[in-house]
C-alpha atoms as a PDB file:
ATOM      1  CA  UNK A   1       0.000   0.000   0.000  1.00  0.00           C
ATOM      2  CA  UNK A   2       1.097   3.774  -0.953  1.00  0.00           C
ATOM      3  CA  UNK A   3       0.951   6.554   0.795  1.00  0.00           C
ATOM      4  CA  UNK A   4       1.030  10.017  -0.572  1.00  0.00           C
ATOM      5  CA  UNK A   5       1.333  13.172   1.535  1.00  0.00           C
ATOM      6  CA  UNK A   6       0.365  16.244  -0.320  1.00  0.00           C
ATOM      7  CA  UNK A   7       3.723  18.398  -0.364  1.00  0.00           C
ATOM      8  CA  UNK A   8       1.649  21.583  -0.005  1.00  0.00           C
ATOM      9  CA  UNK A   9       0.306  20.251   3.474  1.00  0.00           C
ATOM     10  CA  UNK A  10       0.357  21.959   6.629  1.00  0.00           C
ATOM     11  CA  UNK A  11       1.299  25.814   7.402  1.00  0.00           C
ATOM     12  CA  UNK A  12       1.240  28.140   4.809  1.00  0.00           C
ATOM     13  CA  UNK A  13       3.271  31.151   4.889  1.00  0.00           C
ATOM     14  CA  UNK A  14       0.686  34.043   6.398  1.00  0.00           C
ATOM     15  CA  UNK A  15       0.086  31.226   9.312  1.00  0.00           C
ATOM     16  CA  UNK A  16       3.681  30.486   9.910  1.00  0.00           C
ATOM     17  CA  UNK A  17       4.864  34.329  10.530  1.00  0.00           C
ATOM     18  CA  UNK A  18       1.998  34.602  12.918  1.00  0.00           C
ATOM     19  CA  UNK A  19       2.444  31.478  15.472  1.00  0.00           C
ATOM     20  CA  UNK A  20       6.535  32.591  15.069  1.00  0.00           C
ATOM     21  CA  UNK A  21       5.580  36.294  15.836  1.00  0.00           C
ATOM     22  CA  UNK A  22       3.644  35.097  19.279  1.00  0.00           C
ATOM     23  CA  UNK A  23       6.593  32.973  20.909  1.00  0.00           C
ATOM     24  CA  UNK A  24       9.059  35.634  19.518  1.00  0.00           C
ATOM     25  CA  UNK A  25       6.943  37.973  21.887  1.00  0.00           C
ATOM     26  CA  UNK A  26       7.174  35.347  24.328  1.00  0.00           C
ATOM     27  CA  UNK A  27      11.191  35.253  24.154  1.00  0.00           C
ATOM     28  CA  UNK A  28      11.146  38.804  24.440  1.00  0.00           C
ATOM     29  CA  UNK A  29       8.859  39.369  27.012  1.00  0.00           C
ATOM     30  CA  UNK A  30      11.198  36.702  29.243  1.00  0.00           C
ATOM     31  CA  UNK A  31      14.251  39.303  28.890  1.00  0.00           C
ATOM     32  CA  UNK A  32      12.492  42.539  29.356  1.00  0.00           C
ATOM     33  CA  UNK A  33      12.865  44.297  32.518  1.00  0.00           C
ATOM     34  CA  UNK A  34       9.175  45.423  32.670  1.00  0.00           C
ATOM     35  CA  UNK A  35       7.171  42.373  31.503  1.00  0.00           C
ATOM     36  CA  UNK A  36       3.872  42.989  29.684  1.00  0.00           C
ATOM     37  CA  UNK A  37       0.690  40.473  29.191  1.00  0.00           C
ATOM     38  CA  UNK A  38       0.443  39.255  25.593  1.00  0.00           C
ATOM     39  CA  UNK A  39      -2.706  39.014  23.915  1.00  0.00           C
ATOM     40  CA  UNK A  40      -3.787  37.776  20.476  1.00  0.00           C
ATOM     41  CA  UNK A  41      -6.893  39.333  19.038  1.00  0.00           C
ATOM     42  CA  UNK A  42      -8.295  35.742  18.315  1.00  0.00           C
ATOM     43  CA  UNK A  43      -7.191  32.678  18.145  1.00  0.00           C
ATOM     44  CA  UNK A  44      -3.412  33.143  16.482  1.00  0.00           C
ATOM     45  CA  UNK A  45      -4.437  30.035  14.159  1.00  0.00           C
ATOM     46  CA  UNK A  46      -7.685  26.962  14.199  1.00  0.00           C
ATOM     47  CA  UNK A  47      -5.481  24.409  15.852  1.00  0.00           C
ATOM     48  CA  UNK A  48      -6.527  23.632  19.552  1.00  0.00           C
ATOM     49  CA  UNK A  49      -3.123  22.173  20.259  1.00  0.00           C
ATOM     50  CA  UNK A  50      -1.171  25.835  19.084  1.00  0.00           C
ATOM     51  CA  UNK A  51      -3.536  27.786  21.288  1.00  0.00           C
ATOM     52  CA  UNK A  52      -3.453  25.769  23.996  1.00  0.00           C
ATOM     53  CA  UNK A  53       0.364  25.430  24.332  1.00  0.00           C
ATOM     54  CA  UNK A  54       0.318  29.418  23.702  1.00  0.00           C
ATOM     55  CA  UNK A  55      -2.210  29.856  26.615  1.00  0.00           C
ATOM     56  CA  UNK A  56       0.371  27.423  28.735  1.00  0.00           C
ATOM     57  CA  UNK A  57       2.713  30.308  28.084  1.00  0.00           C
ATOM     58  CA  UNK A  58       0.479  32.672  29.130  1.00  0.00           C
ATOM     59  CA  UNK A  59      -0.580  34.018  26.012  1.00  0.00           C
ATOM     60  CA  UNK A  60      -4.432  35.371  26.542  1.00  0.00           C
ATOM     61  CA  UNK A  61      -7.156  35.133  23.770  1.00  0.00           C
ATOM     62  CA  UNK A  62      -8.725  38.442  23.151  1.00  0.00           C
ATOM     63  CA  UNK A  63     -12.404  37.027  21.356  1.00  0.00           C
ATOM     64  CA  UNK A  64     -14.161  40.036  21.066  1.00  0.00           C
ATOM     65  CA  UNK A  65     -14.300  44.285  20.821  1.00  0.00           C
ATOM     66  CA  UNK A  66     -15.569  43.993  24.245  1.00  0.00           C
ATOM     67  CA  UNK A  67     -12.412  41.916  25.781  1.00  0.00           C
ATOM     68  CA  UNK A  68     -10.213  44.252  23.914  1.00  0.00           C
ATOM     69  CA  UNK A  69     -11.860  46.778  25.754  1.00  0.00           C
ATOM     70  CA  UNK A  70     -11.024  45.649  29.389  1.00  0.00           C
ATOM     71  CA  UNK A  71      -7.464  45.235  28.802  1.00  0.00           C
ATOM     72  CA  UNK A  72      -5.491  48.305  30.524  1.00  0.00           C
ATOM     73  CA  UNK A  73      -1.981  47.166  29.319  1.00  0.00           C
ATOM     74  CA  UNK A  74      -0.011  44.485  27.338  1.00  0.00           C
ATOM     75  CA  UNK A  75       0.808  43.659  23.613  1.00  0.00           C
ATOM     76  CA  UNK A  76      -1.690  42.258  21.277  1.00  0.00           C
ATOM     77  CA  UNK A  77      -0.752  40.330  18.253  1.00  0.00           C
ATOM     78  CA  UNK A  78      -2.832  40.665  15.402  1.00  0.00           C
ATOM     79  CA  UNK A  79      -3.793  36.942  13.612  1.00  0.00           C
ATOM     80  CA  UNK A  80      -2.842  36.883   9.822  1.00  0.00           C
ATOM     81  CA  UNK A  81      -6.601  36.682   9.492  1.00  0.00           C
ATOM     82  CA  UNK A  82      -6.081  40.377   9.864  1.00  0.00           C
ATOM     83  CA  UNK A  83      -8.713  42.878  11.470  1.00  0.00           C
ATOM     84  CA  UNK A  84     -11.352  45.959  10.803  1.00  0.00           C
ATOM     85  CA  UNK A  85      -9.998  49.447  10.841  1.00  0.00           C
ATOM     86  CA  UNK A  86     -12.010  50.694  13.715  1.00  0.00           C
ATOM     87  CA  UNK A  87     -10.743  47.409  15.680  1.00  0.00           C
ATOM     88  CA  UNK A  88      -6.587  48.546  14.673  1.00  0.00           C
ATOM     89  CA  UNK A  89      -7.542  52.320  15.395  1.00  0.00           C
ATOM     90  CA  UNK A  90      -9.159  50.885  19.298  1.00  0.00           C
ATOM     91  CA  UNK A  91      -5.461  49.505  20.050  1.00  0.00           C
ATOM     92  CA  UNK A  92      -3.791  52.556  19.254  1.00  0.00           C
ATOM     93  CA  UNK A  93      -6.265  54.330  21.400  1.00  0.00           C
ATOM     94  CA  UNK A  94      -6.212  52.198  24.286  1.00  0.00           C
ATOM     95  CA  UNK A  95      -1.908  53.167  24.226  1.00  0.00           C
ATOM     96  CA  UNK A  96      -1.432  48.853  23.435  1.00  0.00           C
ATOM     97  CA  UNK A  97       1.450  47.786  21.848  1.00  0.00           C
ATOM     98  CA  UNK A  98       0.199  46.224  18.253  1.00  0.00           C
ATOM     99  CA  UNK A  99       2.210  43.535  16.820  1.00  0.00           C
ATOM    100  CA  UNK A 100       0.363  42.506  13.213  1.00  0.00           C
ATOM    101  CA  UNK A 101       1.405  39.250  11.642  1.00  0.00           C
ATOM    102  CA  UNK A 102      -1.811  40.076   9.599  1.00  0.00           C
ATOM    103  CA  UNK A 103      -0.481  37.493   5.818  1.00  0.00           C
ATOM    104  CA  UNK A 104       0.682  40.244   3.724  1.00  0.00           C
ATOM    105  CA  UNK A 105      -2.311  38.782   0.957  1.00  0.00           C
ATOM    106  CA  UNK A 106      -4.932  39.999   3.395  1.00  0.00           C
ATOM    107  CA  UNK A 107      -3.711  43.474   3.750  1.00  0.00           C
ATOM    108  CA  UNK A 108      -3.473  43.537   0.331  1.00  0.00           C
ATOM    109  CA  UNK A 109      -7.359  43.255   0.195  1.00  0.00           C
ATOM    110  CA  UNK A 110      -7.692  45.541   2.899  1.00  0.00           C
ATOM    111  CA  UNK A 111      -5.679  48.293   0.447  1.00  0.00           C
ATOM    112  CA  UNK A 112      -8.063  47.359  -2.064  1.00  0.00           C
ATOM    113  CA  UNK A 113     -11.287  47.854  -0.599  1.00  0.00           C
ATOM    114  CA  UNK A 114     -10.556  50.518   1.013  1.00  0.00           C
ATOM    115  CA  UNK A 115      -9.494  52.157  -2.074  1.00  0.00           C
ATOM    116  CA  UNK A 116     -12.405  51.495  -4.207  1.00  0.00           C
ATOM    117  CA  UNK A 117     -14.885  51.749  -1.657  1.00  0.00           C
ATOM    118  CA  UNK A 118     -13.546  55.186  -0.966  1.00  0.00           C
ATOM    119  CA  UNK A 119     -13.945  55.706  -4.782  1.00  0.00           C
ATOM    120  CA  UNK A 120     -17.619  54.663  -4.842  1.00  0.00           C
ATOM    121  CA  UNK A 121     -17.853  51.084  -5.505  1.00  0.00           C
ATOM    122  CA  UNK A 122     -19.644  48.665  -3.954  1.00  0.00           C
ATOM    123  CA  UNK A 123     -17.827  45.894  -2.392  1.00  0.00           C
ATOM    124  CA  UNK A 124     -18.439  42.260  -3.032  1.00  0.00           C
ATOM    125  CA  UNK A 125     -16.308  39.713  -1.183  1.00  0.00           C
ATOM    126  CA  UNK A 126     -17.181  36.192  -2.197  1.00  0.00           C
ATOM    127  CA  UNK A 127     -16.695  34.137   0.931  1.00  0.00           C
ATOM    128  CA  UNK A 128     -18.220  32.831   4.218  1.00  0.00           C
ATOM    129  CA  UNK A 129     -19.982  35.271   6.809  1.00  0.00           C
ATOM    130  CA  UNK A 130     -18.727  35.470   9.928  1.00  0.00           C
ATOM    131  CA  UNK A 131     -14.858  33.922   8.755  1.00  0.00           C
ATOM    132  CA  UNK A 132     -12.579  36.648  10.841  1.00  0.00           C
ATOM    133  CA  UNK A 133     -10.933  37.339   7.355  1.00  0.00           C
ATOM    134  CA  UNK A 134     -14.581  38.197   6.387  1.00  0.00           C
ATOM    135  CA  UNK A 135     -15.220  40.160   8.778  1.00  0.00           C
ATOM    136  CA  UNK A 136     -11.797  42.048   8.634  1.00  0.00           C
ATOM    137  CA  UNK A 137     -12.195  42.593   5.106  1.00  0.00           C
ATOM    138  CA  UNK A 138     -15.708  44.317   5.973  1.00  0.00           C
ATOM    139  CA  UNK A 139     -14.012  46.796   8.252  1.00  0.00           C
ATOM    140  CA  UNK A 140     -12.019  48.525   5.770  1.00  0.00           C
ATOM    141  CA  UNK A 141     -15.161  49.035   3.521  1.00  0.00           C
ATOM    142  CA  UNK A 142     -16.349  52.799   3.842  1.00  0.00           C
ATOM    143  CA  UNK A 143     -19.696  51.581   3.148  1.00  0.00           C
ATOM    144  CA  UNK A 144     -21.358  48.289   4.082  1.00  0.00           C
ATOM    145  CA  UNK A 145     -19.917  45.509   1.930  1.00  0.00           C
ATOM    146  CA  UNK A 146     -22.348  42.564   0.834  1.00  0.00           C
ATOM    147  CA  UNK A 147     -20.971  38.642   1.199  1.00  0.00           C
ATOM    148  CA  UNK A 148     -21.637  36.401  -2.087  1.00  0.00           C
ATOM    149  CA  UNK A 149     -20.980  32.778  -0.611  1.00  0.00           C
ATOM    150  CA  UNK A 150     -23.422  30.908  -2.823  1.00  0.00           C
ATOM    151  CA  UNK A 151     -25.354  30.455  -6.283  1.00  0.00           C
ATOM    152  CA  UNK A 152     -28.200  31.979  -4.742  1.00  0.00           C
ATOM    153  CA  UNK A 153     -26.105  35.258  -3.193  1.00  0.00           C
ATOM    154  CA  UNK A 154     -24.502  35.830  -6.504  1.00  0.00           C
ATOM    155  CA  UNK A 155     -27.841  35.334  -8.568  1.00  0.00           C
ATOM    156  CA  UNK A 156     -29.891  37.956  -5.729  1.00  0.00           C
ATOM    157  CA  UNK A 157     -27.381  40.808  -5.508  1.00  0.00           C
ATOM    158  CA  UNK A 158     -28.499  43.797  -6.543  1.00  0.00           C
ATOM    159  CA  UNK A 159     -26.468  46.518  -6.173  1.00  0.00           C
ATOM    160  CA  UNK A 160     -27.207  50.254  -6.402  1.00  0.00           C
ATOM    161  CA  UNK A 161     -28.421  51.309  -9.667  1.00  0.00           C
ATOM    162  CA  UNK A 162     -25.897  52.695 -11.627  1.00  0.00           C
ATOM    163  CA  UNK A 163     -22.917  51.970  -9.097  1.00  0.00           C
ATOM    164  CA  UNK A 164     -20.028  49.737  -9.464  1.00  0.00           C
ATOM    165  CA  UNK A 165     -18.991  47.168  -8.006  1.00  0.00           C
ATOM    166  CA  UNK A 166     -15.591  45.476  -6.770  1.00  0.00           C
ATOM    167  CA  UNK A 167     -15.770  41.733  -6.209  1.00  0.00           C
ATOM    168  CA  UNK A 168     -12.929  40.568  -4.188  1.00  0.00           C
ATOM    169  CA  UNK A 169     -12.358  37.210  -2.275  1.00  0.00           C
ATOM    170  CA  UNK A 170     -11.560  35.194   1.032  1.00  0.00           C
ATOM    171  CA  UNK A 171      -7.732  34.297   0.753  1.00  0.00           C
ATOM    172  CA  UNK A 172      -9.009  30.660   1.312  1.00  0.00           C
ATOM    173  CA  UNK A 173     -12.021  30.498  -0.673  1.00  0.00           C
ATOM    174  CA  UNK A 174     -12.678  27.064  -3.392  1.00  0.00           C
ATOM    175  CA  UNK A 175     -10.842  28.635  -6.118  1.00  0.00           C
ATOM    176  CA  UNK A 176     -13.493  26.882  -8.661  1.00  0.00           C
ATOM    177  CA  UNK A 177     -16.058  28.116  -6.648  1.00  0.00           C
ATOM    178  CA  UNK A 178     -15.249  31.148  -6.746  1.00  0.00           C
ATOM    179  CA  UNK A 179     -14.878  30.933 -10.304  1.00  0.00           C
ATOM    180  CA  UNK A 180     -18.882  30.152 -10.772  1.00  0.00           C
ATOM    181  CA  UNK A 181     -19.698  32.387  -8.232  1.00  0.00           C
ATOM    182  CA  UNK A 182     -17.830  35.408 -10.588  1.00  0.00           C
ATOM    183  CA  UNK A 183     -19.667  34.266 -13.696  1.00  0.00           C
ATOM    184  CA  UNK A 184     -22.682  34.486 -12.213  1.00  0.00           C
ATOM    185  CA  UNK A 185     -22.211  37.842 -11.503  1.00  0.00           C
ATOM    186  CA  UNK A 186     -21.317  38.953 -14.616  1.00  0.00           C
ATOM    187  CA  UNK A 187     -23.748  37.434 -16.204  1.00  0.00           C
ATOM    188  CA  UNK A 188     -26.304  39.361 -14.798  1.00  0.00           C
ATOM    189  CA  UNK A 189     -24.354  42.314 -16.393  1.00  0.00           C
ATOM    190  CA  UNK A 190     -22.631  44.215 -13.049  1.00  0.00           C
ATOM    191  CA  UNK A 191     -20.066  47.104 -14.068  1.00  0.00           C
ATOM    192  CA  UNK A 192     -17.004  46.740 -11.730  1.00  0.00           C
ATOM    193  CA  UNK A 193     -13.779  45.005 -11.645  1.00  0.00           C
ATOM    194  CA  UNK A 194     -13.025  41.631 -10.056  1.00  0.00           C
ATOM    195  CA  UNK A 195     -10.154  40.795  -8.306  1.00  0.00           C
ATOM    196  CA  UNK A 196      -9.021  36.892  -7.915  1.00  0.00           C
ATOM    197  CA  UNK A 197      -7.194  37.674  -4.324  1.00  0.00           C
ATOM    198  CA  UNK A 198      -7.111  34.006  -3.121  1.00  0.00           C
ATOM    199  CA  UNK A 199      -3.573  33.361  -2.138  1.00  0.00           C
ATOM    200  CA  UNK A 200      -1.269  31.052  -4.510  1.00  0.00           C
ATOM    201  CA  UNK A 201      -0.820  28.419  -1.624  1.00  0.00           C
ATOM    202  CA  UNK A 202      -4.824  28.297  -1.252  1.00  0.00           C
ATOM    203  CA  UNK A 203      -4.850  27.462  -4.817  1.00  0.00           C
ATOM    204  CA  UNK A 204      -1.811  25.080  -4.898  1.00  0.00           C
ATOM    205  CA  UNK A 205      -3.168  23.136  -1.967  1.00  0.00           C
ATOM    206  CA  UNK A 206      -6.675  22.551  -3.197  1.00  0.00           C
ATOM    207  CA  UNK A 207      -5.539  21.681  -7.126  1.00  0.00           C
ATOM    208  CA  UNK A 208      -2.771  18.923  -5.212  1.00  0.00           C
ATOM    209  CA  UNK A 209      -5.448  17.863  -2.357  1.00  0.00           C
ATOM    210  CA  UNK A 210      -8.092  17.371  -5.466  1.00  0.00           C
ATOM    211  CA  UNK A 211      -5.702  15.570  -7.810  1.00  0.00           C
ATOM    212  CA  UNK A 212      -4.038  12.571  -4.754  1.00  0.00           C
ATOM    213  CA  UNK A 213      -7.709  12.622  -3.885  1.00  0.00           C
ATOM    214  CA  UNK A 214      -8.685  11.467  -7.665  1.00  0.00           C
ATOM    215  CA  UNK A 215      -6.210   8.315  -6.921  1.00  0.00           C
ATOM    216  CA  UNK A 216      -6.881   7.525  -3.321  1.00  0.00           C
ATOM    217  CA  UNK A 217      -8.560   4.353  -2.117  1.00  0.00           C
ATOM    218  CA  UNK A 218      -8.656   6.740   1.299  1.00  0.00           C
ATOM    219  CA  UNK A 219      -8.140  10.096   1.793  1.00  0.00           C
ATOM    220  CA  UNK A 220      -7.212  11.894   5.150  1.00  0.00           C
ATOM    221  CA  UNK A 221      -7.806  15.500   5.749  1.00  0.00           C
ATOM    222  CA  UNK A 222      -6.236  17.204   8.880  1.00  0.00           C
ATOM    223  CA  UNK A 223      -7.183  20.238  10.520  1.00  0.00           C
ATOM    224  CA  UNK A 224      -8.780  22.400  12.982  1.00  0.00           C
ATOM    225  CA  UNK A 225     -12.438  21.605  13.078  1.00  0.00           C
ATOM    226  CA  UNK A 226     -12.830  25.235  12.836  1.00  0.00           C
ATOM    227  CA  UNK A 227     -10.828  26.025  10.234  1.00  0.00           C
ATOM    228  CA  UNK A 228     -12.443  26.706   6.986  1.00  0.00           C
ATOM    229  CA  UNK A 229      -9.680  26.539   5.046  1.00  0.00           C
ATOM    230  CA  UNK A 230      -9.306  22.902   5.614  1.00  0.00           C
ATOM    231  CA  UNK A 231     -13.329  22.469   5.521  1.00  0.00           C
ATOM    232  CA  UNK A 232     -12.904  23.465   2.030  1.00  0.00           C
ATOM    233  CA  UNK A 233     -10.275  20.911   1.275  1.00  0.00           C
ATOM    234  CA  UNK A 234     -12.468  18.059   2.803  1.00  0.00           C
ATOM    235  CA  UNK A 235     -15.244  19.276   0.274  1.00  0.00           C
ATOM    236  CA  UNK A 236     -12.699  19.506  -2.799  1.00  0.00           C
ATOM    237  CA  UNK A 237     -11.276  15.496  -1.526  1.00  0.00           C
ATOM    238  CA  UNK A 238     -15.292  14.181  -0.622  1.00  0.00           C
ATOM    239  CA  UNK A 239     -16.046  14.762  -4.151  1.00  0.00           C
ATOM    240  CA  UNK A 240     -12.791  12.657  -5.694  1.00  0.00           C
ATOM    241  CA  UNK A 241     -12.693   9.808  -3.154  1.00  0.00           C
ATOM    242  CA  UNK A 242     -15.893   8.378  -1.350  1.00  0.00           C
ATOM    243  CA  UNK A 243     -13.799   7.351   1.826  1.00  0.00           C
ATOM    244  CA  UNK A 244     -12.599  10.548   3.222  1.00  0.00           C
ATOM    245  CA  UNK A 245     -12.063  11.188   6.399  1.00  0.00           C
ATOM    246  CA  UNK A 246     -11.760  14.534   8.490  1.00  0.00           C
ATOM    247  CA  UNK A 247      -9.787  14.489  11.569  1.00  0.00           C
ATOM    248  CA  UNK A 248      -7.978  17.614  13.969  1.00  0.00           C
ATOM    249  CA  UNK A 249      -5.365  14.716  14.984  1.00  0.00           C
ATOM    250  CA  UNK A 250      -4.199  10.869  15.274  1.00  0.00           C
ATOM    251  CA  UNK A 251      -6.558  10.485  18.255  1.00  0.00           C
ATOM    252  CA  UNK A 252      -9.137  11.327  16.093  1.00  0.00           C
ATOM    253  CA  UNK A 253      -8.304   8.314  13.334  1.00  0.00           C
ATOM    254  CA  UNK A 254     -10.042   5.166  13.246  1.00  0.00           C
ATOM    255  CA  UNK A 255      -9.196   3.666  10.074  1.00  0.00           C
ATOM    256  CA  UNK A 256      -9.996   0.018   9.625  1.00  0.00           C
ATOM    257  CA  UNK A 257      -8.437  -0.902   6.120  1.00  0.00           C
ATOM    258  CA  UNK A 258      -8.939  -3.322   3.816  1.00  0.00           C
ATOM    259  CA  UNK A 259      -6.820  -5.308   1.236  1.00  0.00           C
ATOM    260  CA  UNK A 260      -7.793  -3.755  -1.946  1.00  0.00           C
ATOM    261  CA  UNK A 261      -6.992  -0.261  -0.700  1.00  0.00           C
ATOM    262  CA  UNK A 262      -3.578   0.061  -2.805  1.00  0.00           C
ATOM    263  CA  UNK A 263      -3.468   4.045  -2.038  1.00  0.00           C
ATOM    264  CA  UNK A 264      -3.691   6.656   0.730  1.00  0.00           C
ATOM    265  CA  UNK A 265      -3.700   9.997   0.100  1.00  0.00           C
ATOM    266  CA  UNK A 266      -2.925  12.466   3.171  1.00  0.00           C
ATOM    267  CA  UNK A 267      -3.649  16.432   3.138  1.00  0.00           C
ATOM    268  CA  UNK A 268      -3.640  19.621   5.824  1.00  0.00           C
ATOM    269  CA  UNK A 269      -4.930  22.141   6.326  1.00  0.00           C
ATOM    270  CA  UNK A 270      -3.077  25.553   6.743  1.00  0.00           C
ATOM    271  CA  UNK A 271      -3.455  25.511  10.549  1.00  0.00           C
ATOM    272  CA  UNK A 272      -1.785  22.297  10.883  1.00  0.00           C
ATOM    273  CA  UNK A 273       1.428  21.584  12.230  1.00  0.00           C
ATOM    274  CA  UNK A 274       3.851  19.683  11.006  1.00  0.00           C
ATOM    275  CA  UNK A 275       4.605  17.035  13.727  1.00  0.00           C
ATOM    276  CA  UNK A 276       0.243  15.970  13.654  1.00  0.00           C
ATOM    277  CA  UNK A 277       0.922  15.287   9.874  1.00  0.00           C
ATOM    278  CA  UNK A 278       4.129  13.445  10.105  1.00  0.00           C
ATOM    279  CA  UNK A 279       2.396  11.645  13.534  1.00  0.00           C
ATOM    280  CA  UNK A 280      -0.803  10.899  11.388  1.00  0.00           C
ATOM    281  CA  UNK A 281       1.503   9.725   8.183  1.00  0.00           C
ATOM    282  CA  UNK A 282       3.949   7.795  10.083  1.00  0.00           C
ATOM    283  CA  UNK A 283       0.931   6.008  11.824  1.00  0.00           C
ATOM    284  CA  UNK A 284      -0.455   4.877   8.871  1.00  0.00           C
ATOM    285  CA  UNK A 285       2.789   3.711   6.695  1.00  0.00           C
ATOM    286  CA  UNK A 286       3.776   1.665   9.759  1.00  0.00           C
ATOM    287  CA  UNK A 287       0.247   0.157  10.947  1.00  0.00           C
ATOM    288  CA  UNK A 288      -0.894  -1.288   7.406  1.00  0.00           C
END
């Protein structure tokens, strides 16, 4: 039996500077001669093992505008999910110390909506509601921006007669998805511009995950169970290979195998780190 580990797998770049920018804090905070709390305004990443070992170190979760409020003093250490203006401006206010790891690709769609929202347009991000990069994204809109996450969003927008719009998306978004999503829009004839802003590794991950998938007997997916970045991969991998599983970690495997199964495929998510892969691959190679 085979087993093939996606080589795109496991942190991508944006999520790697962020967990490294947290225990660099933590380093630094250790030599300081005044030492300061350290917050991050979310989880740093969607894997319960990171945050916990973070919170170990005594690294606090900040979940809301109203826990950012009650914080008197400290360091807080912005997710590469990224954050609203009026959430970065709040820091400043409070005199906090602002560390951003936002991934460079999500301030770039922060630049861009705030540009063309300032220049009229309406803004269209095609992703999921409520996804902190979502709701970032939002809070650099001058006016309210409208979510497209499905046929039906894309075929009931209507924008503002005679306005533009700018359709921009989630980093992590299903590239093909997103793809349908933009057709339907301009189909129905919208003036604007559209901007593909899901990150390269996105892409690369999903087009790899898809393709082992297409060749698996069994395919694994590991992630956060909140992550939706590795959600999407589990779609893209459900649709190649019937036997799919979704798991956070080895605990979570229970994989009874049988002899005709001549290849397993194995995928991450971008939250994942690399010792759960090489735990969950390693498992598998040596166990059937």
């Amino acid at each position: 039996m085979e087993v093939k580990l996606a080589k795109s797998a496991g942190f991508c770049f944006g999520v790697k500077r962020a967990v490294e920018t947290v225990y660099e804090q933590i380093e630094e905070q250790k030599a300081a001669d005044k030492k300061l709390p350290i917050y991050t305004y979310g989880p740093i990443i969607h894997n319960e093992q990171v945050v916990k070992d973070l919170e170990d170190k005594g690294v606090r979760v900040l979940e809301s505008r109203e826990d950012l409020e009650a914080v008197r003093e400290g360091i807080v250490v912005i997710r590469s999910h990224g954050i609203g203006k009026e959430i970065c401006e709040l820091i400043g206010k409070k005199g906090l110390i602002c560390v951003d790891a936002t991934c460079p690709f999500v301030k770039r769609i922060h630049n861009i909506v705030e540009k063309e929202s300032v220049r009229g347009r309406q803004i269209v991000i095609i992703g999921n509601p409520g996804h902190p990069e979502v709701e970032g994204i939002k809070g650099w809109c001058s006016s309210p921006a409208v979510v497209v996450e499905s046929e039906k969003d894309a075929e009931n927008l209507v924008p503002e007669k005679d306005r533009e719009i700018c359709v921009v998306s989630q980093t992590t978004f299903n590239y093909n998805k997103f793809q349908d999503l933009v057709e339907i829009l301009k189909k129905s004839g919208y003036n604007g511009s559209v901007v593909n802003t899901i990150c390269n590794a996105t892409e690369e991950r999903q087009t790899e995950a898809k393709e082992i998938a297409s060749q698996a007997d069994v395919m694994i997916v590991i992630g956060g169970a909140h992550s939706s970045n590795t959600r999407k991969l589990y779609e893209i991998c459900s649709r190649e290979c019937a036997q799919t599983c979704f798991i956070q970690s080895l605990a979570d495997l229970n994989l009874e195998l049988s002899e005709s199964v001549r290849l397993v495929g194995i995928t991450a998510g971008a939250s994942t780190p690399n010792n759960i892969i090489e735990e969950v691959q390693s498992y598998v190679r040596n166990e059937f």
